[in-house]
C-alpha atoms as a PDB file:
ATOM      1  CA  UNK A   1     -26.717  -9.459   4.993  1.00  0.00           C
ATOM      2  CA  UNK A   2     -24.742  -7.389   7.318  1.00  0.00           C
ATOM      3  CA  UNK A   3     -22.334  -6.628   4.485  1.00  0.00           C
ATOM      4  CA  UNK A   4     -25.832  -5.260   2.337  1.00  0.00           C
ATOM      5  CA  UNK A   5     -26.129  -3.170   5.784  1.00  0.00           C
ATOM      6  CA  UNK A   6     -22.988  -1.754   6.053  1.00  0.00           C
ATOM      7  CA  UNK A   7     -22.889  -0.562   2.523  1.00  0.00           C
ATOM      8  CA  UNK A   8     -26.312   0.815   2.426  1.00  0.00           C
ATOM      9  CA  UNK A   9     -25.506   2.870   5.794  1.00  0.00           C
ATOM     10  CA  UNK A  10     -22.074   3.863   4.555  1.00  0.00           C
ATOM     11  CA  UNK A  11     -23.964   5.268   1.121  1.00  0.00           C
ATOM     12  CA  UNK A  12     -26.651   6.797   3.569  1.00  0.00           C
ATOM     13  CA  UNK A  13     -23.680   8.706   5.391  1.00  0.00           C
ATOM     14  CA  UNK A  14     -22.107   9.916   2.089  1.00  0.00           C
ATOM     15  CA  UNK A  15     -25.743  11.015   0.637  1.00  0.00           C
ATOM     16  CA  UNK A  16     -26.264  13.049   4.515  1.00  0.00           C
ATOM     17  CA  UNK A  17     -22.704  14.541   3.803  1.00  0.00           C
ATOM     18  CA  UNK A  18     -23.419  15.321   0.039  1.00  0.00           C
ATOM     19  CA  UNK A  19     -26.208  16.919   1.043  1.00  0.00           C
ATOM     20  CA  UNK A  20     -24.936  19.470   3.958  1.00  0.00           C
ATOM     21  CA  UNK A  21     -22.318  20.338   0.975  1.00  0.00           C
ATOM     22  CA  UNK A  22     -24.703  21.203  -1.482  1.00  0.00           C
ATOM     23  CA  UNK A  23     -26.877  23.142   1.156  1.00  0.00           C
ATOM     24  CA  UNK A  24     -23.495  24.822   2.008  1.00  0.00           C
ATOM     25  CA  UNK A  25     -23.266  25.780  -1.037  1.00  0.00           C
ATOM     26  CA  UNK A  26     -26.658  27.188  -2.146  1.00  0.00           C
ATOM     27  CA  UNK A  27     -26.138  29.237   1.291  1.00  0.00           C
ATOM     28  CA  UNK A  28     -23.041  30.370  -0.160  1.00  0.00           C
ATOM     29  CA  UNK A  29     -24.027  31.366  -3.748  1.00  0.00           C
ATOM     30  CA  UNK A  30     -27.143  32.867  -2.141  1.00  0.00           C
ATOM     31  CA  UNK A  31     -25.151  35.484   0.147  1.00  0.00           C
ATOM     32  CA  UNK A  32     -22.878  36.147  -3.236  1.00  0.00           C
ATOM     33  CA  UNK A  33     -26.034  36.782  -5.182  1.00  0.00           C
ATOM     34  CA  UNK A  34     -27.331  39.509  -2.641  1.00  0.00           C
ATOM     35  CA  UNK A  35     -23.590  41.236  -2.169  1.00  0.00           C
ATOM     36  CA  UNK A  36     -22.769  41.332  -5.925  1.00  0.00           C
ATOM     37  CA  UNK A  37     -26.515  42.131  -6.537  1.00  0.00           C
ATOM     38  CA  UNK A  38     -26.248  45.238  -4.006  1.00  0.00           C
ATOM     39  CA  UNK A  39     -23.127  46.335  -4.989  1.00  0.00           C
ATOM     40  CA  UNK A  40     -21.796  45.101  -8.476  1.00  0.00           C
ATOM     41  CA  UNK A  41     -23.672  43.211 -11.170  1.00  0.00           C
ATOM     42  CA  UNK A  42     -25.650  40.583 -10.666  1.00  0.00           C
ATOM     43  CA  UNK A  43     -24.612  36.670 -10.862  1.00  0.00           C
ATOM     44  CA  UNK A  44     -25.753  35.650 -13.842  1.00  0.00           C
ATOM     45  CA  UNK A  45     -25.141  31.694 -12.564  1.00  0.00           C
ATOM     46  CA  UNK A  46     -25.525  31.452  -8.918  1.00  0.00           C
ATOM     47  CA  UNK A  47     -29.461  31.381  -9.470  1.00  0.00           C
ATOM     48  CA  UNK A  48     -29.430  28.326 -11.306  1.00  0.00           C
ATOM     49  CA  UNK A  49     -26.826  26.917  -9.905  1.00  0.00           C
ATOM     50  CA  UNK A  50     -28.462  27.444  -6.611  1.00  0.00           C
ATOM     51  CA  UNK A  51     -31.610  25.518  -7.997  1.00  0.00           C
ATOM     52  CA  UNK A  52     -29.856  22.616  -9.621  1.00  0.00           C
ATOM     53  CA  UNK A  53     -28.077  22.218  -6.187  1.00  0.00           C
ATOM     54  CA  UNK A  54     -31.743  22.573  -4.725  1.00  0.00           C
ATOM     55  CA  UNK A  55     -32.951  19.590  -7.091  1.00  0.00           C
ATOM     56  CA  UNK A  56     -29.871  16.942  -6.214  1.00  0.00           C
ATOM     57  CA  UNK A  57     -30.456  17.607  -2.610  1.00  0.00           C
ATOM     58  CA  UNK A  58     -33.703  17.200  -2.713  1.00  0.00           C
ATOM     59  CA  UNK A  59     -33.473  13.665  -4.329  1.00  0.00           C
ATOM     60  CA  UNK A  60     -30.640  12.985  -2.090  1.00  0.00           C
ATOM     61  CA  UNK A  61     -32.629  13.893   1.005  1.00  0.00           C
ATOM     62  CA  UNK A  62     -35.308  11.485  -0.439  1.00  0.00           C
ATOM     63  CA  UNK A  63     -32.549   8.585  -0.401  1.00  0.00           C
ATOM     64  CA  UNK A  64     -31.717   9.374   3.300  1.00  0.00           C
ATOM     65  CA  UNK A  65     -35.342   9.771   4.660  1.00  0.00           C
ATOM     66  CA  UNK A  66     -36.292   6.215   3.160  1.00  0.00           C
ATOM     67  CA  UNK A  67     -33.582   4.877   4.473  1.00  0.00           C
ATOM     68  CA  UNK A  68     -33.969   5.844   8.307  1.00  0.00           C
ATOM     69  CA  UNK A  69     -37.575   4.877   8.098  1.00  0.00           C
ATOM     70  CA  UNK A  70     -38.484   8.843   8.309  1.00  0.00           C
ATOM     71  CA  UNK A  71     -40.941   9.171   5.406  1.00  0.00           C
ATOM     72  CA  UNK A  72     -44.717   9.127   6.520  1.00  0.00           C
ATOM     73  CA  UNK A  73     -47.088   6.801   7.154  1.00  0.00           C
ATOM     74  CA  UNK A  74     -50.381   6.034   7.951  1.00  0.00           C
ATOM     75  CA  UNK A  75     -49.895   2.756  10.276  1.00  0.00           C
ATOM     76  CA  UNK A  76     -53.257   2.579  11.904  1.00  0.00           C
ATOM     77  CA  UNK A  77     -54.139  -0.896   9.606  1.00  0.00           C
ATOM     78  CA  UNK A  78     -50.959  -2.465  10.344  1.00  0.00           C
ATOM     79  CA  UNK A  79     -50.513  -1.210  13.799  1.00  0.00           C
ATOM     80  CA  UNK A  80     -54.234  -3.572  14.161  1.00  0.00           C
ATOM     81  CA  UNK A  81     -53.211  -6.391  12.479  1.00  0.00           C
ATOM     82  CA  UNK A  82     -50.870  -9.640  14.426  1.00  0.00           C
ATOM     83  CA  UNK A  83     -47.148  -9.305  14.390  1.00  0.00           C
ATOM     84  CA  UNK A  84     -46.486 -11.864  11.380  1.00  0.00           C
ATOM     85  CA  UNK A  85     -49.032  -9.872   8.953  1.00  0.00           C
ATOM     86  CA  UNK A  86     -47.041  -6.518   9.937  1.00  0.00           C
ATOM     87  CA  UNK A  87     -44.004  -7.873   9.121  1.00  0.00           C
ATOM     88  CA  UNK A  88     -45.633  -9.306   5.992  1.00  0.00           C
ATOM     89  CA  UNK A  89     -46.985  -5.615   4.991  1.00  0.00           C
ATOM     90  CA  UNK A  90     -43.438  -4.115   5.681  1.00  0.00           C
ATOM     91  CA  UNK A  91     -41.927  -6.379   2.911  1.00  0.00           C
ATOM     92  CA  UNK A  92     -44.635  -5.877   0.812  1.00  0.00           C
ATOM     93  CA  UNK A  93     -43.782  -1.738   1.121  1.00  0.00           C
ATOM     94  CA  UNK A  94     -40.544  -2.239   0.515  1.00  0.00           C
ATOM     95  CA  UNK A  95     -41.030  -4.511  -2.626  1.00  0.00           C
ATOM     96  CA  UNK A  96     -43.654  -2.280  -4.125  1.00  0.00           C
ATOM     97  CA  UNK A  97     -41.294   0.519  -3.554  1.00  0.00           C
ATOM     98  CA  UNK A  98     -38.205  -1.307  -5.022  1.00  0.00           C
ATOM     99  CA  UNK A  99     -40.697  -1.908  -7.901  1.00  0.00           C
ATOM    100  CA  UNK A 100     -41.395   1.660  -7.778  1.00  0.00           C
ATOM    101  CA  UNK A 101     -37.585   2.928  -7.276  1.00  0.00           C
ATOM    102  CA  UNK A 102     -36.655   0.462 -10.900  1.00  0.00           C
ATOM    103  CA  UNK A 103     -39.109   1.644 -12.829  1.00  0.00           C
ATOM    104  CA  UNK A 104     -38.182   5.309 -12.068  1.00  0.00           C
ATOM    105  CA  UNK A 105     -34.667   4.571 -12.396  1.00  0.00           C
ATOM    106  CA  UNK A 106     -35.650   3.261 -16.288  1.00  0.00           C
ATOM    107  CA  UNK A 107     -37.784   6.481 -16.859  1.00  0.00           C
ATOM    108  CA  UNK A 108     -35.156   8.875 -15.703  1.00  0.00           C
ATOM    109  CA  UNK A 109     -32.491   7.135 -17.677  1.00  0.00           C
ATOM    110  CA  UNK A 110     -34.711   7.375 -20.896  1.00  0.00           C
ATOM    111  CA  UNK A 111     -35.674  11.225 -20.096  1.00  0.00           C
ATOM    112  CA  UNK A 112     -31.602  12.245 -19.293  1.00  0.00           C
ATOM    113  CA  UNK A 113     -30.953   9.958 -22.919  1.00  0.00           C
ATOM    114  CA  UNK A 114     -33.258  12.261 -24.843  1.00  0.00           C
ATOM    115  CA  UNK A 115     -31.869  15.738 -23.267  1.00  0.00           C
ATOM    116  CA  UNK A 116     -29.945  17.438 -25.558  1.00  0.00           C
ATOM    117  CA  UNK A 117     -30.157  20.977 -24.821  1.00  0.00           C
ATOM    118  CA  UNK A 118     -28.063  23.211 -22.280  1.00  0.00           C
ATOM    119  CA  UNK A 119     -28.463  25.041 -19.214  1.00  0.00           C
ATOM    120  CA  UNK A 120     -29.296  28.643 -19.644  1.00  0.00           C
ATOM    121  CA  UNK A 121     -26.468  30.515 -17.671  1.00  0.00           C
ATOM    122  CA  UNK A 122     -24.140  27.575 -16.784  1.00  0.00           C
ATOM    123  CA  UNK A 123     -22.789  25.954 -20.149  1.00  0.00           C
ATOM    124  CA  UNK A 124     -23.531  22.228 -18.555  1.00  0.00           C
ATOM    125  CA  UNK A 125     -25.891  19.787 -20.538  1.00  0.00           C
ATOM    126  CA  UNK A 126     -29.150  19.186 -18.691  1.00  0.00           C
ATOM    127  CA  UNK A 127     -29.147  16.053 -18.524  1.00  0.00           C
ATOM    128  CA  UNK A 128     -26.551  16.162 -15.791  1.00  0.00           C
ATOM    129  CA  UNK A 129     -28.816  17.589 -13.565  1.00  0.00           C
ATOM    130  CA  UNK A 130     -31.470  15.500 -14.376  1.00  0.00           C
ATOM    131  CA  UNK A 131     -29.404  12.453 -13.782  1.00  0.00           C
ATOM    132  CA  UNK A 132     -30.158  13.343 -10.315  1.00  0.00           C
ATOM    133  CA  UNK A 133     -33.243  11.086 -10.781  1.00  0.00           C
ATOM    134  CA  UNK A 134     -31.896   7.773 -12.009  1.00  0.00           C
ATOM    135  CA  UNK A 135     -28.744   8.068  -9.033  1.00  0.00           C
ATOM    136  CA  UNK A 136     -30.804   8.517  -6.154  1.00  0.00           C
ATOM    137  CA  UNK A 137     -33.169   5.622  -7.871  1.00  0.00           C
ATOM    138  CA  UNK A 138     -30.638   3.405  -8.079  1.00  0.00           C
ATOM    139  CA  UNK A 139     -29.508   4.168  -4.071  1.00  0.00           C
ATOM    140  CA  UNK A 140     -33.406   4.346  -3.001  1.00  0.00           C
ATOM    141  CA  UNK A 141     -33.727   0.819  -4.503  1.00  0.00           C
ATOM    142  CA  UNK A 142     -30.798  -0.578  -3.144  1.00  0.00           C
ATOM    143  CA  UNK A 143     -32.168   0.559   0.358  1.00  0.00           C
ATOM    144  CA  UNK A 144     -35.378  -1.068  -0.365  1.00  0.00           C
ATOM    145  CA  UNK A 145     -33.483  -4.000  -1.316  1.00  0.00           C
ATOM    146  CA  UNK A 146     -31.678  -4.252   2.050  1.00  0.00           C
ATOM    147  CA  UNK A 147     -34.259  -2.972   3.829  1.00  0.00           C
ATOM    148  CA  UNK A 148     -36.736  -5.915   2.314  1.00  0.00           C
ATOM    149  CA  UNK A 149     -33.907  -8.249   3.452  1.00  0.00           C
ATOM    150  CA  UNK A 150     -33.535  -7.186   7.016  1.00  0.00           C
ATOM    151  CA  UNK A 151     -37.117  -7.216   7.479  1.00  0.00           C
ATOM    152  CA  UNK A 152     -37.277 -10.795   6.345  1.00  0.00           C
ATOM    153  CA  UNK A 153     -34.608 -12.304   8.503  1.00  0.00           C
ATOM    154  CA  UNK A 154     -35.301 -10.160  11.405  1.00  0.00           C
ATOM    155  CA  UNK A 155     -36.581 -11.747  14.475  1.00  0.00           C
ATOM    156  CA  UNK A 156     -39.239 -11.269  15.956  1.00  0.00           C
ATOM    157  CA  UNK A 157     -39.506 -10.606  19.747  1.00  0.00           C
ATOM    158  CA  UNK A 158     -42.619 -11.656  21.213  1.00  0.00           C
END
């Protein structure tokens, strides 16, 4: 279990710094947009390459936010039920989620398959930035997984 743990956290970590990088970036190819649009000609790639870095972090953000428990939730029913029917409805979220995360995962694979055509101003395939989806499904799951797990063996203090 703590092995599950540490590679879960150490994927979390990689996802946070993925993410400040392609935020970096999007800052960066922003600011060249405006300069070459003021004084040159205007980037004919930074606009969509600022949006496919918009969509990755986005789904990467979504991997990081399950997996600190930051997502929302409405816990008034569960904060009124006993201890051992809490913990029961936290595995339950995280196995309808994993359910969720799987069958996503299939989904996005099938949609990147059938993607054949190409990006408008950057000559990459599309279905590289859709594969965006069935990554961060595969990490989200694997969070739910371990998160599932901890919840189950997890003691509870009374």
């Amino acid at each position: 279990m703590q092995v599950l743990k540490k590679i879960s956290d150490t994927i979390d970590k990689i996802c946070g710094v993925l993410i400040v990088i392609m935020l970096g970036l999007m800052v960066l190819f922003t600011v060249a947009q405006i300069i070459w649009r003021t004084w040159f000609t205007a980037l004919a790639w930074s606009e969509e390459a600022t949006r496919f870095l918009l969509i990755w972090s986005t789904f990467f953000g979504a991997t990081c936010v399950y997996r600190r428990g930051g997502n929302i939730a409405i816990t008034a029913l569960q904060s009124a039920m006993p201890k051992n029917v809490q913990k029961c409805m936290r595995v339950l979220v995280h196995a309808v989620s994993l359910v969720l995360f799987i069958v996503l995962f299939y989904y996005g694979c099938v949609y990147c398959s059938k993607q054949v055509r190409m990006a408008a101003a950057i000559p990459i395939p599309m279905k590289y930035v859709y594969m965006c989806l069935p990554i961060s499904m595969v990490i989200l799951a694997f969070h739910a997984l371990v998160m599932m797990l901890e919840e189950i063996t997890k003691k509870e203090v009374k």
